[in-house]
C-alpha atoms as a PDB file:
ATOM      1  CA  UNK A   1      12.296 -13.091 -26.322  1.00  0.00           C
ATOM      2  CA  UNK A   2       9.071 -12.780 -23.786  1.00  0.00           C
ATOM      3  CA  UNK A   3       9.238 -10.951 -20.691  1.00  0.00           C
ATOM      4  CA  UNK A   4       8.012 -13.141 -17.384  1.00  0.00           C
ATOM      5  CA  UNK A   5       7.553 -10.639 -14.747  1.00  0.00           C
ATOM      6  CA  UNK A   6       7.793 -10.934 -10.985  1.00  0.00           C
ATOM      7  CA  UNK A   7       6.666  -9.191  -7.999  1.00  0.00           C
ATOM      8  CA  UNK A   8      10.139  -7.793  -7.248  1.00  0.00           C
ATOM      9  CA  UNK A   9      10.518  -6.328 -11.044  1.00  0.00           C
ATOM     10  CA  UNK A  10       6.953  -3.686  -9.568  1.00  0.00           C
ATOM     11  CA  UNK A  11       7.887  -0.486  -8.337  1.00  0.00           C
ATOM     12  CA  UNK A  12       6.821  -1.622  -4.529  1.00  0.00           C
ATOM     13  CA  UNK A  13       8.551   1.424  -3.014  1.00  0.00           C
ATOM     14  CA  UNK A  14       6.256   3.538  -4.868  1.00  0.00           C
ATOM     15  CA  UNK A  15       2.919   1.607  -5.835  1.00  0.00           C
ATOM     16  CA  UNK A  16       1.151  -0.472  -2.972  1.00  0.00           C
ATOM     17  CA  UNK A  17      -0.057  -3.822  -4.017  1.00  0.00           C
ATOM     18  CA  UNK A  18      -1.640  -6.837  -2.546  1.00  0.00           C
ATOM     19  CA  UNK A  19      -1.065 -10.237  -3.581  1.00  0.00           C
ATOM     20  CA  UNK A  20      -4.318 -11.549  -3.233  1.00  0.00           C
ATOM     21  CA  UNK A  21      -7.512 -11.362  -4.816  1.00  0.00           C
ATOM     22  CA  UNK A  22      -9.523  -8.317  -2.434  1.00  0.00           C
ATOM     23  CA  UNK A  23     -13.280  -8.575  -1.644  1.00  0.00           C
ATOM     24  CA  UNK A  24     -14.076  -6.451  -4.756  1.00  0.00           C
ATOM     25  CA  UNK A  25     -13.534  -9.415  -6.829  1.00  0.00           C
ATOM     26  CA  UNK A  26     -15.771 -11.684  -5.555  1.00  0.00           C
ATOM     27  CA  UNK A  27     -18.472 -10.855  -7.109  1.00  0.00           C
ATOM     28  CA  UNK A  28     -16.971 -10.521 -10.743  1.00  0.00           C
ATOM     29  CA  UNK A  29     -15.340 -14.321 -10.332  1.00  0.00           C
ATOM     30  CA  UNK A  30     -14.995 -15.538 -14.329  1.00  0.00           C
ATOM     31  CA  UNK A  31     -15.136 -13.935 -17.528  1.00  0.00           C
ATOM     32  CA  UNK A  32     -15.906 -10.179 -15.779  1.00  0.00           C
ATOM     33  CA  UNK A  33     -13.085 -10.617 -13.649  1.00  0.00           C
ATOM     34  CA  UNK A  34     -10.385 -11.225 -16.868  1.00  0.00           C
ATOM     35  CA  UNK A  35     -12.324  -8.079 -18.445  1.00  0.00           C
ATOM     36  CA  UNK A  36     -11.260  -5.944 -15.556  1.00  0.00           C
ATOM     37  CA  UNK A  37      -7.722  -4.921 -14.273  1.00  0.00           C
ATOM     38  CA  UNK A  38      -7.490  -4.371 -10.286  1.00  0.00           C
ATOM     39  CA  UNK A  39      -4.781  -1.838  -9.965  1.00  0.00           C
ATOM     40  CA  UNK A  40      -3.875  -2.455  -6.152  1.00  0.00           C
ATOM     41  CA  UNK A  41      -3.419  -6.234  -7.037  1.00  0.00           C
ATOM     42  CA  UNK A  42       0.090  -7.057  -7.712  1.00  0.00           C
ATOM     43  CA  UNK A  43      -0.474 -10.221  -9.761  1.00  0.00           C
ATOM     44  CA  UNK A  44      -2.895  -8.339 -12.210  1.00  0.00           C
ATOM     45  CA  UNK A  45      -0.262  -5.685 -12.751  1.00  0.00           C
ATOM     46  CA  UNK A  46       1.919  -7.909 -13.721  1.00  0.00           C
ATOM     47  CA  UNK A  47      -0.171 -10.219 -15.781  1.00  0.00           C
ATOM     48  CA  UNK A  48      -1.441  -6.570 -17.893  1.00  0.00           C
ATOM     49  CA  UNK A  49       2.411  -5.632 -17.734  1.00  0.00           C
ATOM     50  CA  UNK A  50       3.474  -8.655 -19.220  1.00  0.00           C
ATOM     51  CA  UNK A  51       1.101  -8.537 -21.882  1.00  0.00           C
ATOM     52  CA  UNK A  52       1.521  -5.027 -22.697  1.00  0.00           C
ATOM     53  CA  UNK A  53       5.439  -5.586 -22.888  1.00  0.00           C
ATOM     54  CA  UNK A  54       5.905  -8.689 -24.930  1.00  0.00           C
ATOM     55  CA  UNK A  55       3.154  -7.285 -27.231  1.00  0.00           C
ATOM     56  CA  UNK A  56       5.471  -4.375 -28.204  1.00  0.00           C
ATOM     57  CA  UNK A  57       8.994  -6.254 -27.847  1.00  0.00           C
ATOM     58  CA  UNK A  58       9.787  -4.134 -24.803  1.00  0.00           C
ATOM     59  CA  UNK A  59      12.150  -5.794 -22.528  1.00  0.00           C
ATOM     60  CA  UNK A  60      14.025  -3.295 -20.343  1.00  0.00           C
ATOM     61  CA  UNK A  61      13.122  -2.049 -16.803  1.00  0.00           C
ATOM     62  CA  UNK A  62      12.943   1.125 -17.889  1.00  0.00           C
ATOM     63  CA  UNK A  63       9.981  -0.024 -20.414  1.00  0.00           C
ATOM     64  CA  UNK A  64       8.476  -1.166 -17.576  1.00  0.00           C
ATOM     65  CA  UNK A  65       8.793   0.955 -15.110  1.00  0.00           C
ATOM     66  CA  UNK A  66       7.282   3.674 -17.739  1.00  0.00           C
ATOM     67  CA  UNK A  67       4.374   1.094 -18.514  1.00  0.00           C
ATOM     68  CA  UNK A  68       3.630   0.776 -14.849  1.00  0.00           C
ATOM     69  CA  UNK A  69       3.962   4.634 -14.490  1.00  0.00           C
ATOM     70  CA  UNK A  70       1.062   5.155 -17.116  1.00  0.00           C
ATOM     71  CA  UNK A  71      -1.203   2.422 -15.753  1.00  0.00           C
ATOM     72  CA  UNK A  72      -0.702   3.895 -12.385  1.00  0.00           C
ATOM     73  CA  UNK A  73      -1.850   7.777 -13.550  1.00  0.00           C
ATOM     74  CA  UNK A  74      -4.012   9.839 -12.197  1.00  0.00           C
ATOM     75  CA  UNK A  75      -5.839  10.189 -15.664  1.00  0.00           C
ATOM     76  CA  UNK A  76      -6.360   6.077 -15.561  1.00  0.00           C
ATOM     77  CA  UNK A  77      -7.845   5.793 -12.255  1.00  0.00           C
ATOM     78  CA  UNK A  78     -11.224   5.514 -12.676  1.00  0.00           C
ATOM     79  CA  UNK A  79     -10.614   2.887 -15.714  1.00  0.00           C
ATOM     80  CA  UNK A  80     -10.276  -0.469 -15.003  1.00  0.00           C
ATOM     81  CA  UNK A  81     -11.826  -2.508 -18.282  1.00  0.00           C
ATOM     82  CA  UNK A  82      -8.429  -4.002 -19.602  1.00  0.00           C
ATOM     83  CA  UNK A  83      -9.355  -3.096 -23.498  1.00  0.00           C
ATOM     84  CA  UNK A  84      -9.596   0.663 -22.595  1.00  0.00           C
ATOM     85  CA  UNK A  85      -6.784   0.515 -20.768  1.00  0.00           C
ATOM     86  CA  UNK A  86      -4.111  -1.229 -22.651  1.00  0.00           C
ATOM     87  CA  UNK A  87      -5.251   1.291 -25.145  1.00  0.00           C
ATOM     88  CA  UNK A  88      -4.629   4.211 -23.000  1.00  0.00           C
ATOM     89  CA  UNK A  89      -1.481   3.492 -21.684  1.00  0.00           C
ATOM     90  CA  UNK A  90      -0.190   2.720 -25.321  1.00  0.00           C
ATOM     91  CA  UNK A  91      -1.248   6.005 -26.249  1.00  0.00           C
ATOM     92  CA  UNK A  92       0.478   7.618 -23.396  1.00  0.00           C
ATOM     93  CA  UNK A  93       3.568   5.497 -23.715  1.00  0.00           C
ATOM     94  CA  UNK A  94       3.670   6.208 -27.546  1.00  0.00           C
ATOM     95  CA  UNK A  95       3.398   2.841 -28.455  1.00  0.00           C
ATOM     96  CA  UNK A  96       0.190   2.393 -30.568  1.00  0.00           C
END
């Protein structure tokens, strides 16, 4: 069964999103922009969530919650090409 994520299934109270596309992506409009993952924009989160999730038959909040833990780290911030990054958080997560 595929996940389909919503805003309310983020972790708002700890992560702040927006829900809109910011300045910064103005510029990268097209095949750029789908390369690249905004982490402070809510809907990209959960469009690289969902992916991430129904790729690996993950279905549980908990699954997510990790996933959006990893994406969210420290070690990831600098990162935002979506190929390195679903990578890297599947490494983290232990789900290569």
């Amino acid at each position: 069964m595929a996940v389909t994520l919503k805003r309310s299934n983020l972790q708002t109270d700890v992560y702040t999103y927006t829900w809109t596309r910011d300045d910064g992506d103005s510029p990268f409009a097209g095949l750029e922009d789908r390369r690249q993952v905004d982490k402070d924009e809510g809907y990209e989160v959960l469009y690289f969530l969902e992916k991430l999730l129904n790729k690996h038959g993950k279905t549980s909040v908990a699954d997510l919650h990790a996933a959006e833990n990893a994406l969210q780290t420290k070690e990831l911030s600098q990162i935002t090409d979506r190929t390195t990054l679903l990578s890297r958080v599947e490494r983290i997560l232990s789900w290569s």
